[in-house]
Protein backbone atom coordinates (compact mmCIF):
# COMPACT_ATOMS: atom_id res chain seq x y z
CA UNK A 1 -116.06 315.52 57.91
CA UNK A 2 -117.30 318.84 60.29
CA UNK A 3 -120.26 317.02 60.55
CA UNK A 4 -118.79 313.73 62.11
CA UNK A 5 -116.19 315.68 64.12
CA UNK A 6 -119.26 317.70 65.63
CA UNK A 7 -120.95 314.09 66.73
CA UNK A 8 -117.97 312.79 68.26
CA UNK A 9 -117.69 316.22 70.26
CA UNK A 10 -121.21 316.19 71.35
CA UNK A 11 -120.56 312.66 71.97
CA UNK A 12 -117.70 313.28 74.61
CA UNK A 13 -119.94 316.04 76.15
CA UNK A 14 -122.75 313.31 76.78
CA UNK A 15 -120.20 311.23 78.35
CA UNK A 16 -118.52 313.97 80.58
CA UNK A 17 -121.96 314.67 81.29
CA UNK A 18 -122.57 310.94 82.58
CA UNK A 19 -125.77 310.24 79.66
CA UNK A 20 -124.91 306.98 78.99
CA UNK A 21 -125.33 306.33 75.52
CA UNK A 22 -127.77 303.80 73.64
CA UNK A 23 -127.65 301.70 70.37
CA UNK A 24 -128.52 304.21 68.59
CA UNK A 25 -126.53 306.70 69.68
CA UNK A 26 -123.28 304.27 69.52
CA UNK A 27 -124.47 303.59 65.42
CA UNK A 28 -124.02 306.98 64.94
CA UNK A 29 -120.53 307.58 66.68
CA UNK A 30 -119.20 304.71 64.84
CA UNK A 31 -120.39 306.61 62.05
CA UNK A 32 -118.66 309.77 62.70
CA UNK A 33 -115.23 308.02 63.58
CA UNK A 34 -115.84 306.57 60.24
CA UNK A 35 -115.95 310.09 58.58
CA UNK A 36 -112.94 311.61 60.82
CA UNK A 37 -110.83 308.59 59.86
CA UNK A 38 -109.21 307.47 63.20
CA UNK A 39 -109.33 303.81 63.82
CA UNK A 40 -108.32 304.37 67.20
CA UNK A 41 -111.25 305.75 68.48
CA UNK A 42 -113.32 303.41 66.21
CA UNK A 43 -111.31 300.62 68.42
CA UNK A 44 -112.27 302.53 71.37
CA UNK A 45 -115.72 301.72 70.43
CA UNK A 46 -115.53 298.75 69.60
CA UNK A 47 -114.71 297.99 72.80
CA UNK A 48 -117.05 299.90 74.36
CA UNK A 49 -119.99 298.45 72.07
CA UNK A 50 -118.85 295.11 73.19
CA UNK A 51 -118.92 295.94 77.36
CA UNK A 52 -122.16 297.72 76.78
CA UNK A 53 -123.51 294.64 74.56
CA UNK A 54 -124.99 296.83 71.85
CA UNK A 55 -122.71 294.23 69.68
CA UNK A 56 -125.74 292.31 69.37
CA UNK A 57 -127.23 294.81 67.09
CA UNK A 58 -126.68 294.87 63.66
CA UNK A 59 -126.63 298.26 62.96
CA UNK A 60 -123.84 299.12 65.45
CA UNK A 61 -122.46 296.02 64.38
CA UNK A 62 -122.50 296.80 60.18
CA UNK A 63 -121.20 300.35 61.36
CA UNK A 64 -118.41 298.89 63.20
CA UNK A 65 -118.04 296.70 60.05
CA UNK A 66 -117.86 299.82 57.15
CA UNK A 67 -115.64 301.40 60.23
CA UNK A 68 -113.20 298.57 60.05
CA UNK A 69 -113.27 298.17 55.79
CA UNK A 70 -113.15 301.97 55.35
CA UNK A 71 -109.78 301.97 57.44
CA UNK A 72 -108.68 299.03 55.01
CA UNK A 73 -108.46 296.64 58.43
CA UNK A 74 -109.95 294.01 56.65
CA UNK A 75 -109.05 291.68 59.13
CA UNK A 76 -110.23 292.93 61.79
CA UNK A 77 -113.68 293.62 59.71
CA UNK A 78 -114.04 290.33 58.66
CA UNK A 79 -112.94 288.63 62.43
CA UNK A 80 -116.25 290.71 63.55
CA UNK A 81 -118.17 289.62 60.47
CA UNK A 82 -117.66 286.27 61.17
CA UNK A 83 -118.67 286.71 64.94
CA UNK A 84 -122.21 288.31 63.94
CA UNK A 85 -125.02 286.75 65.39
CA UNK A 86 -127.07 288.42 63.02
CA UNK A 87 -126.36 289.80 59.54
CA UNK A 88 -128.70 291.59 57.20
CA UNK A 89 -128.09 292.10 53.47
CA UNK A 90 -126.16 295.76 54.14
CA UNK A 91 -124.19 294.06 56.21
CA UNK A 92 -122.67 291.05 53.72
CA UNK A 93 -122.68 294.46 50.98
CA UNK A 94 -120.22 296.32 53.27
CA UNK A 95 -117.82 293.23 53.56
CA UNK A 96 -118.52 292.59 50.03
CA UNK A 97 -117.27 296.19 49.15
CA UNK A 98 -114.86 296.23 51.65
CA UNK A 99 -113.11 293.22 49.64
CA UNK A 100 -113.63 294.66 46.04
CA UNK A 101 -112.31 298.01 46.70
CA UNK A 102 -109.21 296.51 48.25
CA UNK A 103 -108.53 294.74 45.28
CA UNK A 104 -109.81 291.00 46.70
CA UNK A 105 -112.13 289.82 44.04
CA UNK A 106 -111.37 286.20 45.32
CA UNK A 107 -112.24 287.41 48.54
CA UNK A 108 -114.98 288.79 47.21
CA UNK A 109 -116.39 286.28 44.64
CA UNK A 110 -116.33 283.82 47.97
CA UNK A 111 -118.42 286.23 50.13
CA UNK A 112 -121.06 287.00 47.24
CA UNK A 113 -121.55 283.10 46.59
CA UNK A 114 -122.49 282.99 51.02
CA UNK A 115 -124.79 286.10 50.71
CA UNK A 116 -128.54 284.28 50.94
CA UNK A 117 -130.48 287.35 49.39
CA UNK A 118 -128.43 289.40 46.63
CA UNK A 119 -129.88 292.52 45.99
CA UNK A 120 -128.54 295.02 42.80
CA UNK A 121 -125.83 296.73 45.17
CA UNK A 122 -124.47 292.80 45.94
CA UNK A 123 -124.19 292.26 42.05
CA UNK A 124 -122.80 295.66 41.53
CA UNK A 125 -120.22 295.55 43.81
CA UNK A 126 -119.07 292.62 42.92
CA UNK A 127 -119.16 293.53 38.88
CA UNK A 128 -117.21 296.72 40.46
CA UNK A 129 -114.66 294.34 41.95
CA UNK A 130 -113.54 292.40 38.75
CA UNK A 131 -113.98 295.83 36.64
CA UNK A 132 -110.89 297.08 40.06
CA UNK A 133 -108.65 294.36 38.99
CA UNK A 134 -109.15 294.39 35.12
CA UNK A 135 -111.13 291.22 35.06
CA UNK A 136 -113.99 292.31 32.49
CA UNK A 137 -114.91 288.35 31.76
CA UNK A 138 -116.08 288.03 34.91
CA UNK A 139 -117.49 290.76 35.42
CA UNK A 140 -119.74 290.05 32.44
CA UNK A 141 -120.36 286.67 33.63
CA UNK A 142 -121.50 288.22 36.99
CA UNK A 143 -123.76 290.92 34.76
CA UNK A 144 -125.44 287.85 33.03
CA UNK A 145 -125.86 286.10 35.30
CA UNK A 146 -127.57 288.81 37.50
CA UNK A 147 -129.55 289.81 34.60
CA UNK A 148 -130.91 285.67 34.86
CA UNK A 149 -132.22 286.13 37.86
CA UNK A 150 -134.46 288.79 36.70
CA UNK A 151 -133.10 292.10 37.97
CA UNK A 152 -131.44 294.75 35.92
CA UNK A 153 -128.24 296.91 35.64
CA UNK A 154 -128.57 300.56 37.94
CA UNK A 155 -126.85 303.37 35.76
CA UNK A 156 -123.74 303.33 37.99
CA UNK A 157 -123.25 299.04 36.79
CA UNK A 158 -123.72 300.39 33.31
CA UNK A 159 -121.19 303.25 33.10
CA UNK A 160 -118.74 300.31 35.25
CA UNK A 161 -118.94 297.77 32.24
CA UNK A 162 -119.24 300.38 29.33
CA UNK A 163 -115.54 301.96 30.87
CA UNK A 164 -114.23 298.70 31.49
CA UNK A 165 -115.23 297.26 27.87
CA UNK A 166 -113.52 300.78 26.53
CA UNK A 167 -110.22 300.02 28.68
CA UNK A 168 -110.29 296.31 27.29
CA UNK A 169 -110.91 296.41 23.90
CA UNK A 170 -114.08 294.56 24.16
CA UNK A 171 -115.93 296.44 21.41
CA UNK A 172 -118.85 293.64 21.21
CA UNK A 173 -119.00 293.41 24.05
CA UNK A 174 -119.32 297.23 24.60
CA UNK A 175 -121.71 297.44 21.85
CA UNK A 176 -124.04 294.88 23.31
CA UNK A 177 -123.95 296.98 26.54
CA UNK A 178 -124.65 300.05 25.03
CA UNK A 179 -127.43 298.58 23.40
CA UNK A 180 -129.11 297.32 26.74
CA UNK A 181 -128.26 301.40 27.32
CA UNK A 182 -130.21 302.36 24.59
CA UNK A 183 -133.21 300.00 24.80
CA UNK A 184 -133.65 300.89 28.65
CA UNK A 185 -133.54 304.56 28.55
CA UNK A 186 -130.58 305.14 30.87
């Protein structure tokens, strides 16, 4: 948190100072505003990213995006989603997460089945998102189904399901888990 409230200082300093900031430099305010917490500024920002046409860029444009899911303005975060040009695979994981941390795993499930190239943090967060609103069967459907395309669990997945089976009950199910544990070497 000192560290983003730092950026935005140095930030206002450039501007007093007339620098006029670049992509870059806007990816990393967005950042910080993220960190400090006030969607205000973030707003700000966004406004200013759009008059400066650095919305065009994905990077300010996935910042903006964690911005806008980290304040819980989903929204608003999913209004700019839908209005990027250009989207990269951390940028359909931050709506994704944005969704399953609120609770959404509709929301969610509908996003993931859109994302072209899943990647392990795609499947996670979306196993994460059932495991938020106590919906283990899907979430082991999603695991299987990941594991089907070829890729495997990341620790963080495992610990998810293993809690989750715990919570539920699901003793087979938690045994088959920790057996995947076992065989892998977690």
């Amino acid at each position: 948190m000192i560290f983003g409230v730092k950026r935005l200082r140095l930030y206002k300093e450039m501007r007093n100072a007339s620098v006029v900031p670049n992509e870059l430099t806007m990816a990393s305010v967005i950042s910080a505003c993220c960190r400090v917490g006030r969607i205000w500024d973030c707003r700000m920002l966004h406004g200013l990213v759009i008059k400066m046409m650095f919305d065009g860029f994905v990077l300010v444009s996935t910042n903006l995006l964690n911005m806008y899911c980290a304040s819980s303005s989903l929204g608003e975060a999913r209004a700019l989603f839908d209005a990027m040009q250009k989207k990269n695979v951390v940028s359909w994981n931050v709506m994704l997460n944005g969704y399953s941390k609120a609770g959404f795993a509709n929301l969610a499930k509908e996003l993931f089945e859109m994302i072209p190239d899943k990647d392990i943090v795609s499947w996670g967060t979306i196993i994460d998102g059932y495991v938020r609103v106590e919906r283990l069967r899907e979430a082991l459907m999603m695991y299987r189904l990941m594991v089907s395309t070829g890729l495997g669990p990341s620790d963080v997945m495992m610990i998810d399901l293993i809690s989750a089976c715990g919570r539920a009950m699901a003793i087979v199910e938690g045994q088959q888990l920790h057996c995947v544990v076992v065989k892998t070497s977690f």
